[in-house]
Protein backbone atom coordinates (compact mmCIF):
# COMPACT_ATOMS: atom_id res chain seq x y z
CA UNK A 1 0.00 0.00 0.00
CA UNK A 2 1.40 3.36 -0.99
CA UNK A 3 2.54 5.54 1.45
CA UNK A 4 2.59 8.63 -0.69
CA UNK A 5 0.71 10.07 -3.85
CA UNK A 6 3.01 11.19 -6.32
CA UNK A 7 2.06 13.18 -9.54
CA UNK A 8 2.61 15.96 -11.93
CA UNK A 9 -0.23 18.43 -12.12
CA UNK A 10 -0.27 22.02 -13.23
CA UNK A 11 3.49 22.56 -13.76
CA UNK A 12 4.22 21.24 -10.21
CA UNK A 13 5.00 18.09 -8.54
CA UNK A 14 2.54 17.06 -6.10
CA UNK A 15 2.95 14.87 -2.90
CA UNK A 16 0.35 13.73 -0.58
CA UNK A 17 0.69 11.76 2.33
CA UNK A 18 -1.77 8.93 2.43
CA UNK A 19 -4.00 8.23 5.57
CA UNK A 20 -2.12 8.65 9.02
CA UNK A 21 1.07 9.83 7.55
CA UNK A 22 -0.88 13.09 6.59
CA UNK A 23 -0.82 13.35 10.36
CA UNK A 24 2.48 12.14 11.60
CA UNK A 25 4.47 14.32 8.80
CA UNK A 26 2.10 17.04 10.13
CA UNK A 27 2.00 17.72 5.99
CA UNK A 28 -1.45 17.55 3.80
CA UNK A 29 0.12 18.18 0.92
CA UNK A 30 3.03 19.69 -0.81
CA UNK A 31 3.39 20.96 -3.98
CA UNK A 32 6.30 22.38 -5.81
CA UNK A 33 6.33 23.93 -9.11
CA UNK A 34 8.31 21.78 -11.47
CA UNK A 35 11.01 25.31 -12.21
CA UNK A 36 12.29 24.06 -8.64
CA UNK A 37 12.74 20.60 -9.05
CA UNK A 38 16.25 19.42 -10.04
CA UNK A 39 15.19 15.44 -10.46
CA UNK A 40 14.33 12.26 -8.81
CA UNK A 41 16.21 8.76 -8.43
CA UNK A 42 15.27 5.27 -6.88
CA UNK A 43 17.50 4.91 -3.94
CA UNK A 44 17.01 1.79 -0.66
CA UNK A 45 20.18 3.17 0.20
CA UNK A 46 19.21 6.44 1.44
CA UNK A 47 18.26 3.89 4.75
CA UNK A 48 21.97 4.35 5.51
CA UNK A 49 22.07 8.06 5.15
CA UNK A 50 22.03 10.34 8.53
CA UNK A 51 18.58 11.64 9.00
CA UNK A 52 19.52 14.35 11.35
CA UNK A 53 17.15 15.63 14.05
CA UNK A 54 13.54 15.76 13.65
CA UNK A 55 11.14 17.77 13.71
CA UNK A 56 8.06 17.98 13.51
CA UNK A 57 7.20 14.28 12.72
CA UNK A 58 7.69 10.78 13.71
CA UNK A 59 10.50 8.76 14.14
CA UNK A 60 10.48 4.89 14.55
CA UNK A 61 12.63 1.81 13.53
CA UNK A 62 11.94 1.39 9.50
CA UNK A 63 9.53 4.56 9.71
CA UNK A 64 10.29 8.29 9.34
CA UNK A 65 7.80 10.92 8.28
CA UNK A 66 8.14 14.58 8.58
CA UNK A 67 10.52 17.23 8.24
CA UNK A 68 14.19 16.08 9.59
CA UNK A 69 17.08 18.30 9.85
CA UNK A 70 20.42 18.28 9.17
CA UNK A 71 23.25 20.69 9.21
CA UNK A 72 21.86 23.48 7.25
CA UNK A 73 19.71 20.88 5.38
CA UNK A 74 15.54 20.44 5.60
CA UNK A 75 14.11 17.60 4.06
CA UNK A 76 11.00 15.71 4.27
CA UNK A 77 10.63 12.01 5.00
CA UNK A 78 7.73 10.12 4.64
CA UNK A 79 9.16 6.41 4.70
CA UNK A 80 7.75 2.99 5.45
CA UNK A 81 10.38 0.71 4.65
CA UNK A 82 13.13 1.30 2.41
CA UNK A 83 13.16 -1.17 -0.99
CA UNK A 84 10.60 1.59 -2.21
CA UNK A 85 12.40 4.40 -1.36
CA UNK A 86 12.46 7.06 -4.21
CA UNK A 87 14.35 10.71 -3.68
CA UNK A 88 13.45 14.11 -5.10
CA UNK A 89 16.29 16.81 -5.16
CA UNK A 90 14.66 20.33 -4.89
CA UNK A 91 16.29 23.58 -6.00
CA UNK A 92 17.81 25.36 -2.70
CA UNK A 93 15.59 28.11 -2.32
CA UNK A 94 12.99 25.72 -1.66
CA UNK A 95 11.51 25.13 1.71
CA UNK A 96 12.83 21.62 1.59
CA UNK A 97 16.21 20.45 0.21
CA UNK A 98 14.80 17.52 -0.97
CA UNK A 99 12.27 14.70 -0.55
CA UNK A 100 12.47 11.06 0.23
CA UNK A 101 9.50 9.29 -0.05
CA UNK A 102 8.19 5.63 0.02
CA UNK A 103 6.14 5.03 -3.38
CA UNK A 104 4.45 2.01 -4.90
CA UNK A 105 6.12 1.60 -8.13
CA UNK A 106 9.22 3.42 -7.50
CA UNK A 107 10.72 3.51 -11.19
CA UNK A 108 7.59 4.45 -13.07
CA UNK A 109 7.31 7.94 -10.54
CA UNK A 110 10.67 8.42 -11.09
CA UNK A 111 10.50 8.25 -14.92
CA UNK A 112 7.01 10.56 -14.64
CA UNK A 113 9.09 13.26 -12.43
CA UNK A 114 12.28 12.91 -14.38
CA UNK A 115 10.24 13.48 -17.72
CA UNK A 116 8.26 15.84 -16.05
CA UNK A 117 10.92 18.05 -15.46
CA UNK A 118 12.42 17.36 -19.23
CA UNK A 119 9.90 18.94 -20.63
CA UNK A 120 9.33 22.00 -18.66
């Protein structure tokens, strides 16, 4: 079950939290006009990656949504599990410096985002 809607409408990438995330990530929905975003990748890996301090959100073992911050770095995690796990780099004058997200079919939003932002 997704954890995130992911799409393209308008000129701007749109993520939504899906059911109880919406609440722990303390985040309806965000959307960012496609000028800011720099790409997208499929990445488990980013499990590895320091997360930094949190805040607001959530914070368990294998689940991470909300904004997290680190160094001079804001970023938004909304994560269940990693083998899913796609990333969105943002422009820097965007509130977030990028977004990692848990998606159903990781390589297809990727591609949609990528191409997205190909065209623009």
């Amino acid at each position: 079950m997704t954890r995130n809607r992911v799409y393209v409408a308008d000129d701007h990438l749109v993520v939504e939290p899906v059911g109880l995330d919406k609440v722990w990530s303390f985040t309806r929905r965000l959307r960012i006009p496609l000028s800011q975003v720099e790409g997208a990748f499929f990445d488990p890996s980013v499990k590895d990656e320091p997360k930094g301090w949190r805040g607001p959100g959530l914070h368990l073992p294998g689940k991470l949504s909300g904004t997290f911050h680190s160094g001079r770095k804001r970023q938004f995690w909304n994560v269940s599990g990693y083998d899913r796990a796609i990333v969105v780099t943002l422009h820097p004058t965007e509130r977030f410096n990028r977004l990692v997200l848990t998606v159903d079919n990781p390589r297809e939003v990727v591609d949609t985002i990528n191409g997205a932002c190909a065209l623009r």
